[in-house]
C-alpha atoms as a PDB file:
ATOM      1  CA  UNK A   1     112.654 118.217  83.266  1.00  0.00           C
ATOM      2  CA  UNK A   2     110.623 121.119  82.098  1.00  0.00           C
ATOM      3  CA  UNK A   3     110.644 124.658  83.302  1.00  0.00           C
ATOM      4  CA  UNK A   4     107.407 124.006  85.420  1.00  0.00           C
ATOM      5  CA  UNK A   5     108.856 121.277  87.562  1.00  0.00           C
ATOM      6  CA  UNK A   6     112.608 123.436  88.309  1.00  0.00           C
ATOM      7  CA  UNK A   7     110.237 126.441  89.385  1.00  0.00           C
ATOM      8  CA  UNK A   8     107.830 123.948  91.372  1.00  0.00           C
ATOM      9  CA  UNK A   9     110.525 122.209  93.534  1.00  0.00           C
ATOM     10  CA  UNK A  10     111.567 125.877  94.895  1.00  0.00           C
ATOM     11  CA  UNK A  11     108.903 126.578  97.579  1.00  0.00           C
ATOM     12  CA  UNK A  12     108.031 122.633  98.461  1.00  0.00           C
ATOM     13  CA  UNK A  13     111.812 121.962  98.976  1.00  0.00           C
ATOM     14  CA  UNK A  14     111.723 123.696 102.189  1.00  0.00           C
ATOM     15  CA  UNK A  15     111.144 121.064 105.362  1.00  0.00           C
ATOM     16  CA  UNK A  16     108.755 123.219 106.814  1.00  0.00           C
ATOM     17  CA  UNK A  17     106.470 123.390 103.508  1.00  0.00           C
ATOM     18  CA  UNK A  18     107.108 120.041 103.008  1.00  0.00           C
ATOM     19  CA  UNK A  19     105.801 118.698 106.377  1.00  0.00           C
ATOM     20  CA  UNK A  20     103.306 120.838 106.165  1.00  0.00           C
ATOM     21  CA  UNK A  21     101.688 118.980 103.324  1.00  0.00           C
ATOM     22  CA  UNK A  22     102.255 116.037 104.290  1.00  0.00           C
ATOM     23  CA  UNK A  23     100.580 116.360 107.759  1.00  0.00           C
ATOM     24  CA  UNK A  24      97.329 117.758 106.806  1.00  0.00           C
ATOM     25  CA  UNK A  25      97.047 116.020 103.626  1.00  0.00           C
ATOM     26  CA  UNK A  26      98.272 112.295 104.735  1.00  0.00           C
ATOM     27  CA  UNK A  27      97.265 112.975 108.821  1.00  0.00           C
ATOM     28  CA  UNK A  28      94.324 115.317 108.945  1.00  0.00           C
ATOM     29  CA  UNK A  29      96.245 118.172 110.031  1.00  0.00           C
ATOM     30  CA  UNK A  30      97.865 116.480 113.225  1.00  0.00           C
ATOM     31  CA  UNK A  31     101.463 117.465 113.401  1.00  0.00           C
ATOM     32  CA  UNK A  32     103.095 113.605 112.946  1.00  0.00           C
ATOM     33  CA  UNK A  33     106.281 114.682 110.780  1.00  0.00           C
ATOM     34  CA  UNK A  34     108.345 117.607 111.942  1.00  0.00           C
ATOM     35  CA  UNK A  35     110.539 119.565 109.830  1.00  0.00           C
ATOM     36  CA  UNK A  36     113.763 118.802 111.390  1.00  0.00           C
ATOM     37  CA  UNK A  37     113.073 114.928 110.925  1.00  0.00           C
ATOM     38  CA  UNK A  38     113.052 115.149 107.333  1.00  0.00           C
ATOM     39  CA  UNK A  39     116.350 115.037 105.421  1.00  0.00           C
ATOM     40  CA  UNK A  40     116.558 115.559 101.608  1.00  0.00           C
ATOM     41  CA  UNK A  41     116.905 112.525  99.528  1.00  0.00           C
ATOM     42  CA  UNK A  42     118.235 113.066  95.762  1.00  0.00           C
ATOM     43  CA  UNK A  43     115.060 112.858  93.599  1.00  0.00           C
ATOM     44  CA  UNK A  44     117.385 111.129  90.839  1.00  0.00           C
ATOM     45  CA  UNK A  45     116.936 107.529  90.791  1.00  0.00           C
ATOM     46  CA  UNK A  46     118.726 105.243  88.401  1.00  0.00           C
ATOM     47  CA  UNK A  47     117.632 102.191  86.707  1.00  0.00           C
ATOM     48  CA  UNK A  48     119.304  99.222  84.661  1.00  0.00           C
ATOM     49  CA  UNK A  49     117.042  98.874  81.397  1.00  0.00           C
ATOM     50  CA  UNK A  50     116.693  96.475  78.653  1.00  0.00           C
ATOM     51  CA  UNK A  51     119.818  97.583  76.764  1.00  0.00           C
ATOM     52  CA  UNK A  52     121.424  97.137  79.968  1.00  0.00           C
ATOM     53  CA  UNK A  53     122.311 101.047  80.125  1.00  0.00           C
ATOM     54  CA  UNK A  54     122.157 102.858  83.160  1.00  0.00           C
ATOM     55  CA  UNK A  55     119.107 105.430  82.701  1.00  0.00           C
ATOM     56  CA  UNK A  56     117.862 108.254  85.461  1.00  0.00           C
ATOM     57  CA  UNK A  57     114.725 109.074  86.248  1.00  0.00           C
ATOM     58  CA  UNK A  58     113.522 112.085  88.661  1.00  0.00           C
ATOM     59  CA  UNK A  59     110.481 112.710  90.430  1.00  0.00           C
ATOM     60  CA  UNK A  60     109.899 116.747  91.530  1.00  0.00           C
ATOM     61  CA  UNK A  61     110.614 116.752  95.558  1.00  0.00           C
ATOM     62  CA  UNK A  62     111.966 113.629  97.671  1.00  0.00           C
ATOM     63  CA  UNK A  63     112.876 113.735 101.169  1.00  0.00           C
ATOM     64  CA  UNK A  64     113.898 111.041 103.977  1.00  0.00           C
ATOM     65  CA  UNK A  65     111.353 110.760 106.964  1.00  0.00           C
ATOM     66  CA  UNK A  66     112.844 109.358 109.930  1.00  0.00           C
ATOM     67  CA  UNK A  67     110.094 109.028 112.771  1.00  0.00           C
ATOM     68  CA  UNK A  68     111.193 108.662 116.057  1.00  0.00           C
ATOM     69  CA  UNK A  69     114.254 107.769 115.276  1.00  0.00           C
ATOM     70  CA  UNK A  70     112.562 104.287 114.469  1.00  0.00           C
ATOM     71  CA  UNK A  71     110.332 104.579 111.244  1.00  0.00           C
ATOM     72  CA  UNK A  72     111.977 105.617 107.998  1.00  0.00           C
ATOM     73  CA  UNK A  73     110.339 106.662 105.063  1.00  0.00           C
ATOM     74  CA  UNK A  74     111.145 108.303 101.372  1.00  0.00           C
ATOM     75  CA  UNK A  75     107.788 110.296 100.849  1.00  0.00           C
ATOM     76  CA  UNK A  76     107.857 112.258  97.385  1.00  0.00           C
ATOM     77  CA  UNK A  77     105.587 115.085  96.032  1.00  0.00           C
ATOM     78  CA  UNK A  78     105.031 115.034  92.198  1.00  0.00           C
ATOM     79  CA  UNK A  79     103.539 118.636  90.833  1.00  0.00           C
ATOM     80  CA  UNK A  80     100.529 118.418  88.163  1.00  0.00           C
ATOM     81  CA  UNK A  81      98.506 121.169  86.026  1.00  0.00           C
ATOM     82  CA  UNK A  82      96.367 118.566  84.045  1.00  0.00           C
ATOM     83  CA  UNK A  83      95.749 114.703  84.418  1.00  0.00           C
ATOM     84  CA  UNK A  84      98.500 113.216  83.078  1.00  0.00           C
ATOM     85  CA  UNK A  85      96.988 109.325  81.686  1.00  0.00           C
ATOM     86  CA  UNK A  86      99.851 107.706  82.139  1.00  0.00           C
ATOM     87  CA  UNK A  87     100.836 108.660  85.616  1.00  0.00           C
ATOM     88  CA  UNK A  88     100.214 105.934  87.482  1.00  0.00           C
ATOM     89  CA  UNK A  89     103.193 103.988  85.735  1.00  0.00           C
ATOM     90  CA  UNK A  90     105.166 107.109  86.264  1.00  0.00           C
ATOM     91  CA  UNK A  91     104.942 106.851  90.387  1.00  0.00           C
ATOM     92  CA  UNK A  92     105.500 103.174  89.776  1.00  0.00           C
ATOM     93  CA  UNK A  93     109.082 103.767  88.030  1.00  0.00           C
ATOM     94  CA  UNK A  94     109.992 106.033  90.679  1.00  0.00           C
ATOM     95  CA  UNK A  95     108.570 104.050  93.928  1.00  0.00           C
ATOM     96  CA  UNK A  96     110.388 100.689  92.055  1.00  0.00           C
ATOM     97  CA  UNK A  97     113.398 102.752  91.347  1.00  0.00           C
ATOM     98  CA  UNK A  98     113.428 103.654  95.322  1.00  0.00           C
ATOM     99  CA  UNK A  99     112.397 100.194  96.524  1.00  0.00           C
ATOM    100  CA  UNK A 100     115.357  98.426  93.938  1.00  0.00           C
ATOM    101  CA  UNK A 101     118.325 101.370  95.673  1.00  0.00           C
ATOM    102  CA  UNK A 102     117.174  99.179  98.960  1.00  0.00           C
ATOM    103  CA  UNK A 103     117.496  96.145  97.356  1.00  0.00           C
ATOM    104  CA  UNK A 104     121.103  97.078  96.178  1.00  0.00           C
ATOM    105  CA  UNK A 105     121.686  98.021  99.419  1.00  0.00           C
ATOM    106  CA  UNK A 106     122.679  95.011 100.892  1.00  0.00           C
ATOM    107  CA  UNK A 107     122.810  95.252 104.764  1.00  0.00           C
ATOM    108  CA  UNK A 108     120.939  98.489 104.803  1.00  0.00           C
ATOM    109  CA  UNK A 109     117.791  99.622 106.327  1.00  0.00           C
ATOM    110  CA  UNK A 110     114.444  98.898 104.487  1.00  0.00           C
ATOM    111  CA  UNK A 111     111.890 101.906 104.169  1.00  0.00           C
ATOM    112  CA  UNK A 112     108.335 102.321 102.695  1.00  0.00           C
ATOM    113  CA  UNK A 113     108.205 104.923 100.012  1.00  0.00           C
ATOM    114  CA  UNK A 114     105.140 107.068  99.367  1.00  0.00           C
ATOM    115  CA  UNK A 115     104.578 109.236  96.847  1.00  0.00           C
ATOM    116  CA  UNK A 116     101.777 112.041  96.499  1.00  0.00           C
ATOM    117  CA  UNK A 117     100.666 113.746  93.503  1.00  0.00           C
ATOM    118  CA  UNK A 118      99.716 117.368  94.213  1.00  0.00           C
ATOM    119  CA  UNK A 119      97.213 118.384  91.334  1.00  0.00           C
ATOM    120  CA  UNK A 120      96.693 122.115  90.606  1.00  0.00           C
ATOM    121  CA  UNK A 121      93.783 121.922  87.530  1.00  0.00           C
ATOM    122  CA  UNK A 122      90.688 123.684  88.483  1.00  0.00           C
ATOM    123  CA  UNK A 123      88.864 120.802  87.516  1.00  0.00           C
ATOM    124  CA  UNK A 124      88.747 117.433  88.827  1.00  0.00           C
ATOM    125  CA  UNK A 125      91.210 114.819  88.476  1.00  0.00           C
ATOM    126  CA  UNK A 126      89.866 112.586  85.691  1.00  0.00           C
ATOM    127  CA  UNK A 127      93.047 110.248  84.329  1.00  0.00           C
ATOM    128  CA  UNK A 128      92.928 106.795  85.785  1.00  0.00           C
ATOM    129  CA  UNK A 129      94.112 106.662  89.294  1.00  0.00           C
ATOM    130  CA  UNK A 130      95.058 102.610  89.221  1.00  0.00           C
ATOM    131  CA  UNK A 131      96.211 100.450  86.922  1.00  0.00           C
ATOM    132  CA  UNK A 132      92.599  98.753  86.616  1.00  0.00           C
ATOM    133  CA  UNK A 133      91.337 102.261  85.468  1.00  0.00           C
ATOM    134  CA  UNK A 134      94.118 102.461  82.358  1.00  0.00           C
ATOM    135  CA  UNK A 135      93.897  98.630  80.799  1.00  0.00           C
ATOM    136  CA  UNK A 136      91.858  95.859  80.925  1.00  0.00           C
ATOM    137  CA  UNK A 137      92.352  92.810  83.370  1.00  0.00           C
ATOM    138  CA  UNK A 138      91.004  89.554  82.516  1.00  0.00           C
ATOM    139  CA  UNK A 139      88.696  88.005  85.347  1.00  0.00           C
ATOM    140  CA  UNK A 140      90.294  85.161  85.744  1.00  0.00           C
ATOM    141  CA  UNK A 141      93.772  87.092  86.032  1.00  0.00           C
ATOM    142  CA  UNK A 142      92.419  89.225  88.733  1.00  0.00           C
ATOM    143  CA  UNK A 143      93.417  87.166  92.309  1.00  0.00           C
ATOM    144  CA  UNK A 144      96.994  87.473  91.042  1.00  0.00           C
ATOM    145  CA  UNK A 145      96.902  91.151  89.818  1.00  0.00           C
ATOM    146  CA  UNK A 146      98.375  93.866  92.276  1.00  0.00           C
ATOM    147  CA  UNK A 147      96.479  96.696  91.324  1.00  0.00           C
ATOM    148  CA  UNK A 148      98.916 100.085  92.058  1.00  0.00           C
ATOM    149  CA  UNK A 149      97.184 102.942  92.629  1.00  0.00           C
ATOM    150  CA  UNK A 150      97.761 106.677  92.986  1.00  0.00           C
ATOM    151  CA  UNK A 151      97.418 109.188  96.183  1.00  0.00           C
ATOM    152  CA  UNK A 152      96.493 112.424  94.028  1.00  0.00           C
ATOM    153  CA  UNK A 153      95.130 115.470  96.009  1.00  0.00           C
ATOM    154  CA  UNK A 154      93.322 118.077  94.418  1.00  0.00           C
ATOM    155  CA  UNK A 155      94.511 121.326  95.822  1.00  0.00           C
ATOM    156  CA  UNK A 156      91.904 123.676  94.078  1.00  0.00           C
ATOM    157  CA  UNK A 157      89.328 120.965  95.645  1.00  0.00           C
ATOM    158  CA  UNK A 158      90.321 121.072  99.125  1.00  0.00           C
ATOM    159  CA  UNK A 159      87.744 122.239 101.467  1.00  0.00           C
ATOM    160  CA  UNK A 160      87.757 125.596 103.795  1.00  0.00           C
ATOM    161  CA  UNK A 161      88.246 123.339 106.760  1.00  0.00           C
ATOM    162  CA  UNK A 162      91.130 121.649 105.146  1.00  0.00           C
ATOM    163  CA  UNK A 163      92.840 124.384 103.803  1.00  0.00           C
ATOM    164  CA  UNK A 164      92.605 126.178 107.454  1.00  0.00           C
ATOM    165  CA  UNK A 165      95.090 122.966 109.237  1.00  0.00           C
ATOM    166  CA  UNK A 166      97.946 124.644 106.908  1.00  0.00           C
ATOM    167  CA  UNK A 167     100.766 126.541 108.858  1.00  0.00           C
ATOM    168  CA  UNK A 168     103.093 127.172 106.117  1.00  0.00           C
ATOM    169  CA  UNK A 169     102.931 129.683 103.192  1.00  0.00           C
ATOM    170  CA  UNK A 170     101.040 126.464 101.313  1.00  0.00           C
ATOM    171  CA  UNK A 171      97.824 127.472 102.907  1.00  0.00           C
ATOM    172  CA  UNK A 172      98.055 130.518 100.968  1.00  0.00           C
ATOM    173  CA  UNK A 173      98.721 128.875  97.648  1.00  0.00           C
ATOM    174  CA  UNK A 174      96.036 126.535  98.468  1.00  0.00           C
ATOM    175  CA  UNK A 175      93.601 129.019  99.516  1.00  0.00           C
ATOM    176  CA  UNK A 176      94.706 131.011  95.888  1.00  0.00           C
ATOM    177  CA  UNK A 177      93.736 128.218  94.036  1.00  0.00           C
ATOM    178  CA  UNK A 178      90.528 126.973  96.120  1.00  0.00           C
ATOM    179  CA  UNK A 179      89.286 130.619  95.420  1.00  0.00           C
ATOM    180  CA  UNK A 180      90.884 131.008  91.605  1.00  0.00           C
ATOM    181  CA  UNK A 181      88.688 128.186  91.053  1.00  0.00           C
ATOM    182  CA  UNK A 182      85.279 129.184  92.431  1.00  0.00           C
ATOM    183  CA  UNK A 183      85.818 132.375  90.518  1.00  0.00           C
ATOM    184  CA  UNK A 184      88.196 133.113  87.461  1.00  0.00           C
ATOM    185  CA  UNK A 185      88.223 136.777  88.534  1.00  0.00           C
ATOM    186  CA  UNK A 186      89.271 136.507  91.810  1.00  0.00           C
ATOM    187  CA  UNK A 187      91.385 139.188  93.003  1.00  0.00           C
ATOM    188  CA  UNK A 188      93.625 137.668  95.993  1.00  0.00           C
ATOM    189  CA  UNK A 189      92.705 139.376  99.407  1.00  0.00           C
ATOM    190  CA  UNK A 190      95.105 137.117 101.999  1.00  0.00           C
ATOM    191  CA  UNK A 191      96.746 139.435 104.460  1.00  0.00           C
ATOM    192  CA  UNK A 192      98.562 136.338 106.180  1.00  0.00           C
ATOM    193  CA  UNK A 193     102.149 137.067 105.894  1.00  0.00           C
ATOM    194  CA  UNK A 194     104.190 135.725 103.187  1.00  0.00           C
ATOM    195  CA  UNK A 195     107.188 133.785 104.374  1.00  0.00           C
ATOM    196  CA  UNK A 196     108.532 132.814 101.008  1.00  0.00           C
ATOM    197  CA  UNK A 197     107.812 135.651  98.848  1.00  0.00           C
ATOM    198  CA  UNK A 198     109.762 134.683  95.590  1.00  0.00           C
ATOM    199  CA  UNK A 199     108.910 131.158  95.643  1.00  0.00           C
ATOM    200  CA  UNK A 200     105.404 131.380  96.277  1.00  0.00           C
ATOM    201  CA  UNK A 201     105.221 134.026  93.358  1.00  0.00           C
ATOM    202  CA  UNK A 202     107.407 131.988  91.137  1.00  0.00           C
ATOM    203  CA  UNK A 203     105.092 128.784  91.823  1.00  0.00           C
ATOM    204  CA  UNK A 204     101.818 130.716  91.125  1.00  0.00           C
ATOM    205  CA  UNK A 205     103.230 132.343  87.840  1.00  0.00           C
ATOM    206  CA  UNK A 206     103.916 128.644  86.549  1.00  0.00           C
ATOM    207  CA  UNK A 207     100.960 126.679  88.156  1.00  0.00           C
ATOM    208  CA  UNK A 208      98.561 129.505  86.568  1.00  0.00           C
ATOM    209  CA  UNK A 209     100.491 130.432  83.569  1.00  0.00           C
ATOM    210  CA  UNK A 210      99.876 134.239  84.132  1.00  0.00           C
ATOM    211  CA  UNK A 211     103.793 135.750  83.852  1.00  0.00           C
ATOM    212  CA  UNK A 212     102.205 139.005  86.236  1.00  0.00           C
ATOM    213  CA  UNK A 213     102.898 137.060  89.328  1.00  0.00           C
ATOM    214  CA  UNK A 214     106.660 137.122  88.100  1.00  0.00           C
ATOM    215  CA  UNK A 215     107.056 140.015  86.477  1.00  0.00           C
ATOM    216  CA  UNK A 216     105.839 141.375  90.462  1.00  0.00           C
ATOM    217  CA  UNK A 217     109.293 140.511  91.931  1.00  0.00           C
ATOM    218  CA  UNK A 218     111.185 142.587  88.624  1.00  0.00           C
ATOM    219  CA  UNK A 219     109.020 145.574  89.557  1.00  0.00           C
ATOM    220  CA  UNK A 220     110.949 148.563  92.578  1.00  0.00           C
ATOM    221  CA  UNK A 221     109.755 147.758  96.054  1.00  0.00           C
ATOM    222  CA  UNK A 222     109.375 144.094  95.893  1.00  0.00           C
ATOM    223  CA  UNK A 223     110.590 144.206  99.202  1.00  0.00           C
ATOM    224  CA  UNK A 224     107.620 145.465 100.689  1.00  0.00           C
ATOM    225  CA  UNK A 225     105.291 142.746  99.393  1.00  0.00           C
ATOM    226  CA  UNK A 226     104.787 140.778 102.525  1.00  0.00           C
ATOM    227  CA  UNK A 227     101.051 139.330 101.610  1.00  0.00           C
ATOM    228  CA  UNK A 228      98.522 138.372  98.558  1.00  0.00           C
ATOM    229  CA  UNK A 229      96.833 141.763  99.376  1.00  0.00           C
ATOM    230  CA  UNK A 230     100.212 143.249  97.995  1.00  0.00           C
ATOM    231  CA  UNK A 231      99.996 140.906  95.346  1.00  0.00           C
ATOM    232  CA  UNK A 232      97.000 142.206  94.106  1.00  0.00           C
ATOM    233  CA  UNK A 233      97.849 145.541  93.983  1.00  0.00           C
ATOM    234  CA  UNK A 234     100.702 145.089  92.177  1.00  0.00           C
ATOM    235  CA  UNK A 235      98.899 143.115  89.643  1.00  0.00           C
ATOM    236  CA  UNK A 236      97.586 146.059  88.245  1.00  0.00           C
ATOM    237  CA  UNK A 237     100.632 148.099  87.647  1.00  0.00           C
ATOM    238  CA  UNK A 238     102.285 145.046  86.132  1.00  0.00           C
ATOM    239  CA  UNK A 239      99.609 144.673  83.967  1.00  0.00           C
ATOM    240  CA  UNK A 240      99.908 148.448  82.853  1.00  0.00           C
ATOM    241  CA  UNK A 241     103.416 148.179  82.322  1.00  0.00           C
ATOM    242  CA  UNK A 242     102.676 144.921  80.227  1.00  0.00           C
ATOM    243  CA  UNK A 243      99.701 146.618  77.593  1.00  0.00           C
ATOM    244  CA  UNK A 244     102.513 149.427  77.372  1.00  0.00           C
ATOM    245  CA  UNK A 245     105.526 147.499  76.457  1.00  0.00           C
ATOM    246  CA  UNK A 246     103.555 144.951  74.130  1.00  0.00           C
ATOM    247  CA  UNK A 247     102.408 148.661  72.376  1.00  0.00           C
ATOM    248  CA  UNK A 248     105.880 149.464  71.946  1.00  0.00           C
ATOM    249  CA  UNK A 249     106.985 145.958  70.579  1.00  0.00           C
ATOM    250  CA  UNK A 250     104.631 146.070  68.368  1.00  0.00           C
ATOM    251  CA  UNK A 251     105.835 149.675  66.847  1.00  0.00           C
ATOM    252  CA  UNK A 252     108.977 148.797  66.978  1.00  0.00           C
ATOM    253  CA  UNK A 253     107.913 144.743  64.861  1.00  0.00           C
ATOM    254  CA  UNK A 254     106.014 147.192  62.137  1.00  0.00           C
ATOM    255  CA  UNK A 255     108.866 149.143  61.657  1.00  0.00           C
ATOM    256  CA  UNK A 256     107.144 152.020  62.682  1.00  0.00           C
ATOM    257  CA  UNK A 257     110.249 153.239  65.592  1.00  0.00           C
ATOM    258  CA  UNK A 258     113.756 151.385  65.381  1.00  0.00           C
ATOM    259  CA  UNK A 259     114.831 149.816  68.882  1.00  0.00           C
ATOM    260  CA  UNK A 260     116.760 153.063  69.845  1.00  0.00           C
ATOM    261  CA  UNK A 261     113.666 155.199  69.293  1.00  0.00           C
ATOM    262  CA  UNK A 262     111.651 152.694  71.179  1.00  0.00           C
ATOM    263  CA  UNK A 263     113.387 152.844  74.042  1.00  0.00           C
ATOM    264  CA  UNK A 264     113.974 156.804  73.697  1.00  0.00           C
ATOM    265  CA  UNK A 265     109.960 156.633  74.587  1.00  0.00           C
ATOM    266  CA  UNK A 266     109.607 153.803  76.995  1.00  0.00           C
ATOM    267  CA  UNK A 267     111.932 153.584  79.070  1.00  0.00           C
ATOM    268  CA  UNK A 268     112.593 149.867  77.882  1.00  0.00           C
ATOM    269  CA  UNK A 269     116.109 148.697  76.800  1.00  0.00           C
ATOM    270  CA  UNK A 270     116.427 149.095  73.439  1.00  0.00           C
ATOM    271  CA  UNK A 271     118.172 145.033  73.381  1.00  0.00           C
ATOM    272  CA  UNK A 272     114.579 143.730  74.498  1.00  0.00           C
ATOM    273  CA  UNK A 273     113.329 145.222  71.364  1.00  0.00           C
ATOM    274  CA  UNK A 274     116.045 143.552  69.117  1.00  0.00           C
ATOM    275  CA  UNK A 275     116.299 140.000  70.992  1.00  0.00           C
ATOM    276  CA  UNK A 276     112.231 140.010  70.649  1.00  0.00           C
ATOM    277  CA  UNK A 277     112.310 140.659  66.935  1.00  0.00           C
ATOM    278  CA  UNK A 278     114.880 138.101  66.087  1.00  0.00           C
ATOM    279  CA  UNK A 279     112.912 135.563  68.510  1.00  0.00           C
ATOM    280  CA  UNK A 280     109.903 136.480  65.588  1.00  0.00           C
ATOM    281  CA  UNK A 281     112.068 135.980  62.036  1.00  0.00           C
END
């Protein structure tokens, strides 16, 4: 797994994030799975392939539904920045890979598995969504063709009303990115509290590539940070303190100070200078 997928699962690991998606995504909002009915479910699924090696695949967040003590379900949330093409046999590896645990299971209870994709991009969606969409079927193959498809919800997309039914910190990432989208230079102005501070940084720093969002919970007084209001205005200083230490790097790359001397005048350890430079050769 890549860097972007460790730092996604953080904030939509927690129940009540979790639930929260799925209810006003999947149910309009109404409040059908609770937090304390969920239990986590490994996202690691294995797989006997051709060279009859056991492989492992895992999808980003997967979690055990269990209804009124009657329905069960494995819903799972994959994370996306750009259309992936191929996606839709991605979900199928991992719903098969669920659905074949089942069948292994002799005896044991039999669950439906559904599996969102949450997509981030800032434009819409445009990689097939079914299996129809990424090859060609032949007519005459097509009563006998089961034609999987893929449940992908566009996050920047989502409409005022919809991103309103949110309880959890999500509505605040979702309104980030509704508003990040209508307008590059939007400055975030949320004063709803922030219940996951770190994670909800952490996921905006990877899902828009900007580092600042990061580099906010390294900066004195982190603590007080309680909404995107204090986001913003610790943007700027973070930003500062970036243009100043690039400056510095830069002196110190052209040989112009030596590490020591760098961070004589910046405050900056002096082994940032050195592990950046050998990073560079």
């Amino acid at each position: 797994m890549g860097q972007k997928d460790i730092t996604e699962k953080i904030l939509l690991d927690y129940n009540e994030i979790f639930s929260d998606i799925i209810n006003v995504l999947l149910f309009d909002g109404e409040n059908v799975v609770a937090p304390e009915t969920l239990e986590n479910a490994t996202p690691v699924s294995q797989y006997k392939a051709d060279d009859s090696k056991v492989h492992e695949q895992e999808r980003d967040v997967a979690k055990f539904w269990r209804g009124n003590n009657i329905r069960i379900a494995l819903l799972g949330i994959e994370n996306e920045t750009r259309p992936e093409r191929d996606m839709v046999f991605r979900i199928i590896g991992y719903d098969g890979a669920a659905y074949r645990s089942q069948l292994l299971d002799e005896g044991g209870e039999r669950f439906p598995v559904i599996t969102i994709v949450l997509y981030f991009g800032d434009r819409h969606w445009t990689a097939p969504k079914k299996i129809s969409e990424l090859i060609d079927i032949p007519d005459k193959l097509q009563p006998y063709f089961s034609d999987y498809k893929l449940n992908v919800f566009e996050i920047s997309w989502l409409s005022d009303e919809q991103a309103a039914m949110f309880q959890s910190d999500f509505g605040i990432v979702a309104d980030f990115f509704i508003n990040k989208r209508k307008d590059k230079n939007y400055r975030p102005a949320d004063k709803r509290v922030i219940k996951h501070v770190d994670e909800v940084l952490k996921l905006l720093s990877v899902m828009t590539g900007d580092n600042r969002y990061e580099e906010i919970l390294r900066v004195p007084g982190k603590e007080d940070i309680q909404s995107m209001c204090d986001v913003a205005e610790r943007l700027v200083t973070v930003g500062r303190t970036e243009e100043r230490r690039s400056i510095f790097m830069d002196l110190v790359k052209d040989g112009v100070l030596t590490p020591e001397e760098a961070e004589a005048r910046s405050g900056i350890p002096a082994s940032e200078f050195k592990k950046a430079n050998k990073k560079k050769k």
